[in-house]
Protein backbone atom coordinates (compact mmCIF):
# COMPACT_ATOMS: atom_id res chain seq x y z
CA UNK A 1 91.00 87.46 77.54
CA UNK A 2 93.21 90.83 77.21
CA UNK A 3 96.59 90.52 75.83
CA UNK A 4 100.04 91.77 77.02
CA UNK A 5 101.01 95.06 75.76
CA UNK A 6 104.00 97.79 75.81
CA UNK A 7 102.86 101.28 76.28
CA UNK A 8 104.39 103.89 74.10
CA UNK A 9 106.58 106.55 75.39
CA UNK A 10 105.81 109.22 72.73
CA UNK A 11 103.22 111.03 75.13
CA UNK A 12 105.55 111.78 77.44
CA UNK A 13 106.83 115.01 77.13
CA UNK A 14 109.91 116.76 79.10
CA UNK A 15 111.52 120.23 79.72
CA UNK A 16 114.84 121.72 81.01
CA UNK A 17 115.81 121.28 84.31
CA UNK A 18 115.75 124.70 85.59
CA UNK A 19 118.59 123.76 88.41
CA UNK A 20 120.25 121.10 87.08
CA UNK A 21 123.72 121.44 89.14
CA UNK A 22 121.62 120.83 92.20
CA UNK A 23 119.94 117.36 93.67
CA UNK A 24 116.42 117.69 94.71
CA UNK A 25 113.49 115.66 94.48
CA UNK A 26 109.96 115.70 92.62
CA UNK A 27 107.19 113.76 93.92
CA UNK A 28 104.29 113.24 91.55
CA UNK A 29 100.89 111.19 92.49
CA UNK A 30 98.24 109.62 90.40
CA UNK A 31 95.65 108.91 92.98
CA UNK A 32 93.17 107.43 90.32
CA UNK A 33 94.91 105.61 88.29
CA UNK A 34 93.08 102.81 86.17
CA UNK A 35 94.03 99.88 84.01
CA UNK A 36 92.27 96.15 83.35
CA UNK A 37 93.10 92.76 84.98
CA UNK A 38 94.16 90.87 81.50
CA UNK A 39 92.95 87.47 83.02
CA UNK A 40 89.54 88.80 84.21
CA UNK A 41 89.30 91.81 81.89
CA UNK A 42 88.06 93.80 85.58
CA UNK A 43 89.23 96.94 86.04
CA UNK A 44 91.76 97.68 88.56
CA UNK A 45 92.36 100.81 90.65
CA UNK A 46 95.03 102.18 92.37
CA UNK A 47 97.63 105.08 92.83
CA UNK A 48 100.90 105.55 91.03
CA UNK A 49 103.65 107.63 92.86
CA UNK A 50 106.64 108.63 91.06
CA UNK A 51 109.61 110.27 92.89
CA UNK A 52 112.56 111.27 91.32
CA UNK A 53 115.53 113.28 91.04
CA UNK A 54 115.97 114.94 87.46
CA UNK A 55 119.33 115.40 85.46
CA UNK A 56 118.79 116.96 82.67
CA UNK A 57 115.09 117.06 82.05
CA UNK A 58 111.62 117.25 84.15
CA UNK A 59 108.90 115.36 82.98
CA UNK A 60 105.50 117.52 81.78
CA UNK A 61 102.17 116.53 83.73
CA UNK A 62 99.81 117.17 81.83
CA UNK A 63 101.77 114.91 79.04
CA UNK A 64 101.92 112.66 82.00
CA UNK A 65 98.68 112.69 82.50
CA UNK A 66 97.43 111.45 79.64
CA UNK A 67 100.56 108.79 78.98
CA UNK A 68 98.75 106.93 82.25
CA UNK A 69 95.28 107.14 81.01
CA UNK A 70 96.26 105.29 78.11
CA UNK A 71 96.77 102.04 80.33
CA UNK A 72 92.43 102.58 81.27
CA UNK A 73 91.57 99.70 78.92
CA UNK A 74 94.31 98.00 78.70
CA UNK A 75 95.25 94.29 80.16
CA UNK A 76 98.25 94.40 82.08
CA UNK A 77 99.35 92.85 85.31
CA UNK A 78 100.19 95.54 88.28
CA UNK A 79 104.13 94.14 88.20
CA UNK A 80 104.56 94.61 84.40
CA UNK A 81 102.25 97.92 84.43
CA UNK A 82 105.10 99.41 87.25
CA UNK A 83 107.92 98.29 85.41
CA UNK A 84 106.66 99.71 82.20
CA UNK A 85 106.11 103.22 83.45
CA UNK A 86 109.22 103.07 84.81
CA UNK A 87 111.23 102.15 81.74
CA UNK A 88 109.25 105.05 79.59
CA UNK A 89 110.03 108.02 82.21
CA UNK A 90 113.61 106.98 82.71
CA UNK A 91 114.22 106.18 78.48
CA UNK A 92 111.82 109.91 78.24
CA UNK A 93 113.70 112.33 80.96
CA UNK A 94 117.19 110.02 82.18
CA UNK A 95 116.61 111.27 85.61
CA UNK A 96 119.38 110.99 88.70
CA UNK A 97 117.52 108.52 90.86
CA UNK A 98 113.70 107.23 90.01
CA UNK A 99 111.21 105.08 92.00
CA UNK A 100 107.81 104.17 91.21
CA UNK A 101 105.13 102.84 93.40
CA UNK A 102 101.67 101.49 92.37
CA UNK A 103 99.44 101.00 95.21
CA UNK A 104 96.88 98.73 93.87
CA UNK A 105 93.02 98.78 95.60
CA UNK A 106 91.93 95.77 97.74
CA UNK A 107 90.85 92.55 95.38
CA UNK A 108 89.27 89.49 96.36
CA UNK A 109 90.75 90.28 99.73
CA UNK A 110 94.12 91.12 98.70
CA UNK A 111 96.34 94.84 98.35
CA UNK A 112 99.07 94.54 96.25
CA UNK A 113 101.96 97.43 96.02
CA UNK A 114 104.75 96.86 93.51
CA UNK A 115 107.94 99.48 93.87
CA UNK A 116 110.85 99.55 91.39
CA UNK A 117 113.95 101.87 91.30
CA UNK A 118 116.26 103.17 89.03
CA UNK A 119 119.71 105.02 89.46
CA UNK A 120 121.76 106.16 87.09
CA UNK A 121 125.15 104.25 86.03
């Protein structure tokens, strides 16, 4: 059986908001993302879509990238596995607004999409 884990948010890189007086939205999606069931050790497939509206900093993609290829072999459940990639972009780029979506593939008969938000204080 896999254990629990917390990613690390040193992969993800950010840059300067080139228009940071003005509100407007980036839409990012990971059609193939992969990570493991930690009670079966299957794999599990799905999309991650992260919208947000950036402060300060954008986040990098290709840093991005390869921060969510780093949860391929690991055992997490699709609630904590949102959650965490939420809590690393927001603590990486402290954007406006945030929401992340992962659309997990049909298993055993079931689809499962968990969304969480974030707006800044």
């Amino acid at each position: 059986m896999l254990e629990f884990f917390n990613m690390s948010s040193t992969t993800i890189e950010t840059f300067p908001n080139p228009q940071p007086a003005r509100d407007y939205e980036i839409a990012i999606s990971c059609p193939e993302f992969t990570s493991v069931c930690p009670k079966t050790g299957m794999p599990d497939f799905g999309e991650i879509r992260i919208t947000y509206v950036p402060d300060q900093l954008c986040v990098e993609l290709k840093a991005l990238k390869y921060y969510l290829v780093e949860f391929r072999n690991k055992g997490i459940y699709y609630e904590n596995v949102t959650n965490q990639i939420l809590d690393d972009l927001v603590a990486a780029c402290r954007p406006r607004r945030m929401t992340v979506v992962g659309d997990f593939s049909v298993r055993g008969g079931i689809k499962t999409e968990v969304t969480v938000r974030y707006e800044k204080p």
